[in-house]
PDB file of N, CA and C in Angstrom:
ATOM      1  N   UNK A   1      22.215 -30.357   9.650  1.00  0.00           N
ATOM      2  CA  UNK A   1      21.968 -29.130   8.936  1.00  0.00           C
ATOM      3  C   UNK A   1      20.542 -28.637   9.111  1.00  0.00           C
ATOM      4  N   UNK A   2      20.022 -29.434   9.272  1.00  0.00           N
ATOM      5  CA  UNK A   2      18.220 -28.710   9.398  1.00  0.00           C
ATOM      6  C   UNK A   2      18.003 -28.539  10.752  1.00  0.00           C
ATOM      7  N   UNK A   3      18.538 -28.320  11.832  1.00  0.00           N
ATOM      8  CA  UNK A   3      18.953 -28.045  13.052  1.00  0.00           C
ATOM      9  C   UNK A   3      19.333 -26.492  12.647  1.00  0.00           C
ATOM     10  N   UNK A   4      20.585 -26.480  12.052  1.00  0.00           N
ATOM     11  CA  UNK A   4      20.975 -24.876  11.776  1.00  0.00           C
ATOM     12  C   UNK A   4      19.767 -24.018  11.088  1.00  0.00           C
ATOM     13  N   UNK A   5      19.257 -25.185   9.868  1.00  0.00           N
ATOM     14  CA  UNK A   5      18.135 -23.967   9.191  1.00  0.00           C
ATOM     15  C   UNK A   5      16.833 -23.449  10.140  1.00  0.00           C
ATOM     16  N   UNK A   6      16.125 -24.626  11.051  1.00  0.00           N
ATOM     17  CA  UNK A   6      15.284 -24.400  11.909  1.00  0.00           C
ATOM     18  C   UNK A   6      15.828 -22.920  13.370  1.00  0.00           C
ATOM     19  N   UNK A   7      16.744 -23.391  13.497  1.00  0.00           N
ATOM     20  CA  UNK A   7      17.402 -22.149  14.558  1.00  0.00           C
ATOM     21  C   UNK A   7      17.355 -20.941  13.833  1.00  0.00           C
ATOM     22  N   UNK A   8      17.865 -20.622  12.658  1.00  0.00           N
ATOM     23  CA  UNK A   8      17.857 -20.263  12.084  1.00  0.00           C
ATOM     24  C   UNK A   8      16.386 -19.544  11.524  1.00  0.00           C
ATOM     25  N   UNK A   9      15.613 -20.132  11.110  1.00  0.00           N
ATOM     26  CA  UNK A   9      14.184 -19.362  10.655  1.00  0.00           C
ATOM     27  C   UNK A   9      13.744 -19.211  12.202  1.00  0.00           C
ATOM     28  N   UNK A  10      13.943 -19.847  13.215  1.00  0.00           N
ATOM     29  CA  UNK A  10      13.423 -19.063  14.862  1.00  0.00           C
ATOM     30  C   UNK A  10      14.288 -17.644  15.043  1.00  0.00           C
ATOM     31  N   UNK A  11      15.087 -17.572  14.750  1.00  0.00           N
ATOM     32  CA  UNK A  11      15.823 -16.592  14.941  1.00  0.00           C
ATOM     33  C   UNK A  11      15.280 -15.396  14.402  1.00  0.00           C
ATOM     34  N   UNK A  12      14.700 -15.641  13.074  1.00  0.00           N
ATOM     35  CA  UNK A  12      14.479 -14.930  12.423  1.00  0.00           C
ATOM     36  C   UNK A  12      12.997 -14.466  12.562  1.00  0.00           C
ATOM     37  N   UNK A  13      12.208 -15.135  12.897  1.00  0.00           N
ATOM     38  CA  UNK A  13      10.597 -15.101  13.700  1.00  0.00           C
ATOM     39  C   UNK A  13      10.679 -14.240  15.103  1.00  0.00           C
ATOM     40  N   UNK A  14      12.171 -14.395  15.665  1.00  0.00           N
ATOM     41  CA  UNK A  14      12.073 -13.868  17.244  1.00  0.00           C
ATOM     42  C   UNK A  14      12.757 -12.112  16.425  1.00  0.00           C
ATOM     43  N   UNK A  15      13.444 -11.851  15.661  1.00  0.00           N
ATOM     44  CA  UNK A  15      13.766 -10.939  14.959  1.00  0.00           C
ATOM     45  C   UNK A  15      12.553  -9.988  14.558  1.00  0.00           C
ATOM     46  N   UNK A  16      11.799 -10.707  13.435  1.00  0.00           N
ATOM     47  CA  UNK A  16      10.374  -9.921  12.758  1.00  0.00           C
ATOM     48  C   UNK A  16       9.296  -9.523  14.029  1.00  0.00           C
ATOM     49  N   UNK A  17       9.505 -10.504  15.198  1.00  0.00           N
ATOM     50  CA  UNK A  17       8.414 -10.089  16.196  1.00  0.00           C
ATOM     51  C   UNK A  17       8.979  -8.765  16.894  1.00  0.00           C
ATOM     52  N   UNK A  18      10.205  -8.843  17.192  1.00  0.00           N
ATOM     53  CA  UNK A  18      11.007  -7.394  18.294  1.00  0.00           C
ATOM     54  C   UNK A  18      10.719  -6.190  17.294  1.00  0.00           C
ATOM     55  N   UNK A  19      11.047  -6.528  15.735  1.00  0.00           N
ATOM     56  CA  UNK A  19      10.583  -5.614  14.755  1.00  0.00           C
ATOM     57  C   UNK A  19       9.276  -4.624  14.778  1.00  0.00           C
ATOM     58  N   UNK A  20       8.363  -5.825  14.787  1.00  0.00           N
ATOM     59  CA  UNK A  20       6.963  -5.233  15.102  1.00  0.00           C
ATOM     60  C   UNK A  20       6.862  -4.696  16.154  1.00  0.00           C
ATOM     61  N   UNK A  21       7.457  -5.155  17.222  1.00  0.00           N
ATOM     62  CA  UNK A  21       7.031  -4.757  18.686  1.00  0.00           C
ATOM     63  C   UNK A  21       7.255  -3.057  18.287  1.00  0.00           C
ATOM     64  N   UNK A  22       8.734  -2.960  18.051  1.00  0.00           N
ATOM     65  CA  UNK A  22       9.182  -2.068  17.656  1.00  0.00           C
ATOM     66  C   UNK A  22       8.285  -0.960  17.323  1.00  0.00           C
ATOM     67  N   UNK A  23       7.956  -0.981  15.996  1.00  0.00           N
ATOM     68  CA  UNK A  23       6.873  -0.305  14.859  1.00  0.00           C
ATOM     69  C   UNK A  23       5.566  -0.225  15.952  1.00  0.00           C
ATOM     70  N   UNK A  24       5.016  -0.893  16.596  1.00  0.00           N
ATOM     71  CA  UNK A  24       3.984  -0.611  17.209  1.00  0.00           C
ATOM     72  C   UNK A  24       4.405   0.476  18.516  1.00  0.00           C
ATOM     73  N   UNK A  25       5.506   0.163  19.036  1.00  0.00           N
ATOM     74  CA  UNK A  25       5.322   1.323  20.116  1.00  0.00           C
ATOM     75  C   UNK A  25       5.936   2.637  19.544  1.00  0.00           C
ATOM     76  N   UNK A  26       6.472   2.647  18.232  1.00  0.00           N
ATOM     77  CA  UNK A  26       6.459   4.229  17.740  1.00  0.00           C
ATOM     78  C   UNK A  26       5.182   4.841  17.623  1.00  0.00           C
ATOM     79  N   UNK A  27       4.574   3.918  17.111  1.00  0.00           N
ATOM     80  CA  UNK A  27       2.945   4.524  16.794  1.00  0.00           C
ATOM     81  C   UNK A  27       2.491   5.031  18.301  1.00  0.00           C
ATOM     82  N   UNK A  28       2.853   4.953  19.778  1.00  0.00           N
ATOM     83  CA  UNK A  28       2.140   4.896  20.927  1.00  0.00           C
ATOM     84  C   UNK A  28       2.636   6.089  21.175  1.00  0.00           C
ATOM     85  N   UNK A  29       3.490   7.293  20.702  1.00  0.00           N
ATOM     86  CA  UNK A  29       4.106   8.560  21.442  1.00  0.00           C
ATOM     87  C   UNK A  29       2.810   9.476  21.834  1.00  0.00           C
ATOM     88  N   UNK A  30       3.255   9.677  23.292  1.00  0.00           N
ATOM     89  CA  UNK A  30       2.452  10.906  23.549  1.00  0.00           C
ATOM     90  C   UNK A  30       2.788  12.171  22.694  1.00  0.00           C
ATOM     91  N   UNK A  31       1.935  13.282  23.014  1.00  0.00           N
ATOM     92  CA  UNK A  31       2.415  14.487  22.176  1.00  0.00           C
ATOM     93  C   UNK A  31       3.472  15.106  22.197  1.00  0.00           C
ATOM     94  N   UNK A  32       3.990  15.050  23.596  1.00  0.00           N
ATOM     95  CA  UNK A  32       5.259  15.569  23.988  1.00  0.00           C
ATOM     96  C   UNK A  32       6.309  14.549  23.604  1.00  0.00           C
ATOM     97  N   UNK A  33       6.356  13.535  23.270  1.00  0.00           N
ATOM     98  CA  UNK A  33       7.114  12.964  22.796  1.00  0.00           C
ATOM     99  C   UNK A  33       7.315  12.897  21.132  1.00  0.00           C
ATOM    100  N   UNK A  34       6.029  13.047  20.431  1.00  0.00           N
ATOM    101  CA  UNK A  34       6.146  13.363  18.634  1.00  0.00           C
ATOM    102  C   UNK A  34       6.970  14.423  18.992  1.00  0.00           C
ATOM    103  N   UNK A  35       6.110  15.764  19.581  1.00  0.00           N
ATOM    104  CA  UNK A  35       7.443  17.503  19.526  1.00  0.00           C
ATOM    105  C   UNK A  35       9.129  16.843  19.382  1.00  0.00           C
ATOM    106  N   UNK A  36       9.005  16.100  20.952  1.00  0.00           N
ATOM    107  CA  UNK A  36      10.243  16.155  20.999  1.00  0.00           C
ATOM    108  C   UNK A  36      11.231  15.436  19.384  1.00  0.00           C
ATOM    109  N   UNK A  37      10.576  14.108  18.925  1.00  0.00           N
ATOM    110  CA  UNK A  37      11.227  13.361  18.152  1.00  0.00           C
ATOM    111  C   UNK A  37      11.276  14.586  16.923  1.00  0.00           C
ATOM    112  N   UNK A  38      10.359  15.123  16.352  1.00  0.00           N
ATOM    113  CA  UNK A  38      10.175  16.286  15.471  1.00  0.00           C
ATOM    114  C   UNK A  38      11.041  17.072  15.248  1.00  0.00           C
ATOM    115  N   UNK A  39      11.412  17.749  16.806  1.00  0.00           N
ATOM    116  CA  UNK A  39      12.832  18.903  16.859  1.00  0.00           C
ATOM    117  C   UNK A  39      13.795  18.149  16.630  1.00  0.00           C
ATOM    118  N   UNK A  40      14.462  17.037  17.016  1.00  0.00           N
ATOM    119  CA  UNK A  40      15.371  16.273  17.008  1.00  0.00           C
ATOM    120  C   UNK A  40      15.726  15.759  15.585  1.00  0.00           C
ATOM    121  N   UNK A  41      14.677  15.979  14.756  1.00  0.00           N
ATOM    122  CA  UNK A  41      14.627  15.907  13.237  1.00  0.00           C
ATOM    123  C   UNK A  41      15.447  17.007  12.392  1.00  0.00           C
ATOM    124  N   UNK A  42      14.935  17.758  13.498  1.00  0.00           N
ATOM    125  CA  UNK A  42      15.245  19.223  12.499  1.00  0.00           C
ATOM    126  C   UNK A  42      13.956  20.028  12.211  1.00  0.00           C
ATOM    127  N   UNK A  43      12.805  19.483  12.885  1.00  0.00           N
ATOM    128  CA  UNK A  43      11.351  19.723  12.107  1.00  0.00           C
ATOM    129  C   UNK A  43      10.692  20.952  13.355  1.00  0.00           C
ATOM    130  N   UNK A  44      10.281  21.954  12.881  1.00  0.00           N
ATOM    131  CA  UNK A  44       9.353  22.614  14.065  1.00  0.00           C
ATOM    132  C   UNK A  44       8.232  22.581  13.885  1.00  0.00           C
ATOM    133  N   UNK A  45       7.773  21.842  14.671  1.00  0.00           N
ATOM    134  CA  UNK A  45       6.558  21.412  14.226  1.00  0.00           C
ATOM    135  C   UNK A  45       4.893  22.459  14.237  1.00  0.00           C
ATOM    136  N   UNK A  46       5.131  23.550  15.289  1.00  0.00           N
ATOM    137  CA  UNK A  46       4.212  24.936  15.064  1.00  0.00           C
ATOM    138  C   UNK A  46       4.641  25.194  13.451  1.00  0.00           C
ATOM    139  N   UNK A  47       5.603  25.451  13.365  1.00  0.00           N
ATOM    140  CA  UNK A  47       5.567  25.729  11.429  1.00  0.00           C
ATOM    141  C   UNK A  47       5.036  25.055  10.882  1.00  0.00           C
ATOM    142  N   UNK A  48       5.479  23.382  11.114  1.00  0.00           N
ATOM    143  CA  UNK A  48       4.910  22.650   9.851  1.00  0.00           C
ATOM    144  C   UNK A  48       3.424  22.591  10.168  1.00  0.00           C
ATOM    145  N   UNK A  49       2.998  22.957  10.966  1.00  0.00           N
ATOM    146  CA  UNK A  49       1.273  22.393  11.227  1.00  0.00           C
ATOM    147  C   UNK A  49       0.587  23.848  10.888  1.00  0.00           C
ATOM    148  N   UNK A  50       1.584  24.935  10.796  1.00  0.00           N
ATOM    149  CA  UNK A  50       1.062  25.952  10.405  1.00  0.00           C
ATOM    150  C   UNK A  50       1.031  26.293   8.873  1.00  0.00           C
ATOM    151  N   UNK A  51       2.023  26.228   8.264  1.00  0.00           N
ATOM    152  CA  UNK A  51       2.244  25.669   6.642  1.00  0.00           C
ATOM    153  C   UNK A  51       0.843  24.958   6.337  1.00  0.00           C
ATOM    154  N   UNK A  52       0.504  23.446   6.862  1.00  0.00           N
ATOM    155  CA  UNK A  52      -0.420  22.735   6.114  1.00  0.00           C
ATOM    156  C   UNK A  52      -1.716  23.397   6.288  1.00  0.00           C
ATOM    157  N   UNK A  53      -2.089  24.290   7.480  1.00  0.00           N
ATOM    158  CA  UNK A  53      -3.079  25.322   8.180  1.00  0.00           C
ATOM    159  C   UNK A  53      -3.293  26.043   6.834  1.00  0.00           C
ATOM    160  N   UNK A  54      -2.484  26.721   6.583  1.00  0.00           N
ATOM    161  CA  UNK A  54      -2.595  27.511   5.199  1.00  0.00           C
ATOM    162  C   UNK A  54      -2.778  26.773   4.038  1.00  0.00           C
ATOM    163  N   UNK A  55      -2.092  25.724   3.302  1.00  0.00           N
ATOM    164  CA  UNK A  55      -2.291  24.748   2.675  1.00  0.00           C
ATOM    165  C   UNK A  55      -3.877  24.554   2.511  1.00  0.00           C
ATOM    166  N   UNK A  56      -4.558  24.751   3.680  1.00  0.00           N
ATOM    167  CA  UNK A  56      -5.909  24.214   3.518  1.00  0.00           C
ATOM    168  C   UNK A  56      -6.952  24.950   3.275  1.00  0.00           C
ATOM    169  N   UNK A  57      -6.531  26.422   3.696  1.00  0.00           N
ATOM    170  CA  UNK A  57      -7.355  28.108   3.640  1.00  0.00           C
ATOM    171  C   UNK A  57      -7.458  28.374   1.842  1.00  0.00           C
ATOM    172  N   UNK A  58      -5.920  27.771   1.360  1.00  0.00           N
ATOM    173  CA  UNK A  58      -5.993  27.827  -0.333  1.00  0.00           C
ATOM    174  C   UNK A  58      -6.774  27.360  -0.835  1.00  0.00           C
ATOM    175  N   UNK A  59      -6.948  26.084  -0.353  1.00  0.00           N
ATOM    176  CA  UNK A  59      -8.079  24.989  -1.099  1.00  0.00           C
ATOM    177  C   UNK A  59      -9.468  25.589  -1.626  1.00  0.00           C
TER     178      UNK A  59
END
């Protein structure tokens, strides 16, 4: 049984690492790649950066 639990917590270490890997190369998008993920959202992103543009003229 501590054969299964050890495989087991490796499994789960080789899991949390692909995770991170993960999370770190979202953070790496070029610009053309945020646009693209953005539209694909539903998000246009000239609006939204224009919205917070104004957002900041209020201040």
């Amino acid at each position: 049984m501590t054969t299964d639990k050890s495989t087991l917590r490796d499994e789960i270490e080789k899991f949390d690492e692909l995770t991170e890997t993960m999370h770190d190369a979202e953070k790496k998008r070029t610009l053309a790649e945020q646009v693209a993920y953005l539209k694909s959202q539903g998000i246009d992103p000239a609006k939204t950066y224009a919205e917070w543009d104004d957002d900041k003229q209020d201040d």
